[in-house]
C-alpha atoms as a PDB file:
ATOM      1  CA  UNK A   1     -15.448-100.608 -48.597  1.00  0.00           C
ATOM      2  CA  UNK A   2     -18.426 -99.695 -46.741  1.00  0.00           C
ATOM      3  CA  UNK A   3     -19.713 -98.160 -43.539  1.00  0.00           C
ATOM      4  CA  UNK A   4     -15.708 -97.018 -43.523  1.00  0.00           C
ATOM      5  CA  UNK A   5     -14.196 -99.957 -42.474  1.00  0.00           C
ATOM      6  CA  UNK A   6     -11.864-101.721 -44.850  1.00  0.00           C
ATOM      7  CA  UNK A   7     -11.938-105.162 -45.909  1.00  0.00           C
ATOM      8  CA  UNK A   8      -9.707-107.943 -45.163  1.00  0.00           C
ATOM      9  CA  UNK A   9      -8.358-107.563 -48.950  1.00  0.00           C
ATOM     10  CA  UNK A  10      -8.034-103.939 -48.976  1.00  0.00           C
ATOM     11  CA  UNK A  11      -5.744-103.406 -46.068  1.00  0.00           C
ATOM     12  CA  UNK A  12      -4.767-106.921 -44.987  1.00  0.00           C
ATOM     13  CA  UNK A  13      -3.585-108.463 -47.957  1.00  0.00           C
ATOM     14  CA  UNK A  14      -1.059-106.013 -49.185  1.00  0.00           C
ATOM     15  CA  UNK A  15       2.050-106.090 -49.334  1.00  0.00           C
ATOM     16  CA  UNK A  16       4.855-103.527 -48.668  1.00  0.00           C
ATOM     17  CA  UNK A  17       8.550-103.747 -48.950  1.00  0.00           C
ATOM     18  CA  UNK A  18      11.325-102.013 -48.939  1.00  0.00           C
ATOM     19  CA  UNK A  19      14.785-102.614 -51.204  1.00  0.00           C
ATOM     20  CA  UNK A  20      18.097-100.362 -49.323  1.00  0.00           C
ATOM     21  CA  UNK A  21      21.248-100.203 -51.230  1.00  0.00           C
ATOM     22  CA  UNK A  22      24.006 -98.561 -53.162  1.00  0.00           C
ATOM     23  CA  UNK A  23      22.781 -97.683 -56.482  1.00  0.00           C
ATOM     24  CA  UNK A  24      18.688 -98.421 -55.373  1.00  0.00           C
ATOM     25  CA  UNK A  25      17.007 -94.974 -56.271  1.00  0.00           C
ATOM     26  CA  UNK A  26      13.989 -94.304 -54.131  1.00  0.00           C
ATOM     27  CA  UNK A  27      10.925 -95.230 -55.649  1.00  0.00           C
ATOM     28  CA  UNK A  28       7.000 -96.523 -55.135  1.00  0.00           C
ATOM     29  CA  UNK A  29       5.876 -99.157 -57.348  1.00  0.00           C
ATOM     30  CA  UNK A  30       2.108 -99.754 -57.844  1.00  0.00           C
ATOM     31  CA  UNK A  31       1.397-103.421 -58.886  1.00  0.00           C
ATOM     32  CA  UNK A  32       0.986-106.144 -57.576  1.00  0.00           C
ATOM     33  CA  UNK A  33       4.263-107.719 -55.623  1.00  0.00           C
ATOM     34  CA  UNK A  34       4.298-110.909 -54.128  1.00  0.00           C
ATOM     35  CA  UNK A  35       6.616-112.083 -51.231  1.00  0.00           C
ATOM     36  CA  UNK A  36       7.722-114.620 -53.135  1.00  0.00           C
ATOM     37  CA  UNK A  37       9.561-112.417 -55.362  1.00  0.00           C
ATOM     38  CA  UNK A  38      11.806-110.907 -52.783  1.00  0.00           C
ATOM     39  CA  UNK A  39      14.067-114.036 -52.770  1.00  0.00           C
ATOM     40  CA  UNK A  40      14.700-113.949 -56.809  1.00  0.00           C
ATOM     41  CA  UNK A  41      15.046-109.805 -56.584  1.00  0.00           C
ATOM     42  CA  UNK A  42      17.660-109.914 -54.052  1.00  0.00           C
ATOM     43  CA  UNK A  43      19.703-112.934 -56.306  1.00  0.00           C
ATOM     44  CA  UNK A  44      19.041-111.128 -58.973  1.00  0.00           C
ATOM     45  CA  UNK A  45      20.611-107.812 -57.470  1.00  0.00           C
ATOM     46  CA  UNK A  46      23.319-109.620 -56.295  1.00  0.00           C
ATOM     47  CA  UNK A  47      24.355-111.315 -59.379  1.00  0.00           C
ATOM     48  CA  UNK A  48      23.814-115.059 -58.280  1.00  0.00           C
ATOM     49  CA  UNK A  49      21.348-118.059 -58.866  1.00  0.00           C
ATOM     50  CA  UNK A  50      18.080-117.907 -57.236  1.00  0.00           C
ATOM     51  CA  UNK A  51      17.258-120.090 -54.609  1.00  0.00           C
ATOM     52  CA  UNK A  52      16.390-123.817 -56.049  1.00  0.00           C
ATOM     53  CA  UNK A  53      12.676-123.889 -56.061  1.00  0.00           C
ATOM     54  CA  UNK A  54      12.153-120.213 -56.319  1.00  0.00           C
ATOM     55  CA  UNK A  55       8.514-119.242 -58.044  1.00  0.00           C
ATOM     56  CA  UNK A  56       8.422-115.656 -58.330  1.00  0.00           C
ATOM     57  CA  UNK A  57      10.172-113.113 -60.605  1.00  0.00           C
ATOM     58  CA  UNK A  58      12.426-110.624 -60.014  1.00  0.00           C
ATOM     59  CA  UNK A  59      10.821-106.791 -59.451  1.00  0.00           C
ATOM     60  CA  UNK A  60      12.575-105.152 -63.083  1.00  0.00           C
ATOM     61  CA  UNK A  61      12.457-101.623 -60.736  1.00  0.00           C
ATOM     62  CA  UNK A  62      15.212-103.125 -58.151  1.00  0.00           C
ATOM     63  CA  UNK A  63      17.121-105.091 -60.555  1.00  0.00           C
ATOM     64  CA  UNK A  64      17.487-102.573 -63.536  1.00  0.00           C
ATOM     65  CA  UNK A  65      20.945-100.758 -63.777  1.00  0.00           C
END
């Protein structure tokens, strides 16, 4: 950062999300998420197959019982 603005990678390019449910305790993680991990933590919650074609991995901190 300078002159206290924030670059287009420090504010722009994160992501936030936010997992509601039975069982979910509320938590922060701090590492690096990517949207296309949603998809496979959601299946993975659920119990079912991932979408076909499905890169990214599912977030341990949601899926862990």
């Amino acid at each position: 950062m300078t002159n206290n603005k924030a670059t287009l990678v420090d504010r722009d390019l994160q992501n936030q999300f936010g997992f509601v449910g039975a069982g979910l305790a509320p938590q922060v993680i701090y590492r690096e998420v990517q949207t296309v991990d949603v998809a496979v933590t959601l299946s993975a919650f659920m119990g079912i197959k991932p979408p076909s074609g499905s890169a990214g991995v599912p977030l341990e901190e949601v899926v862990a019982k």
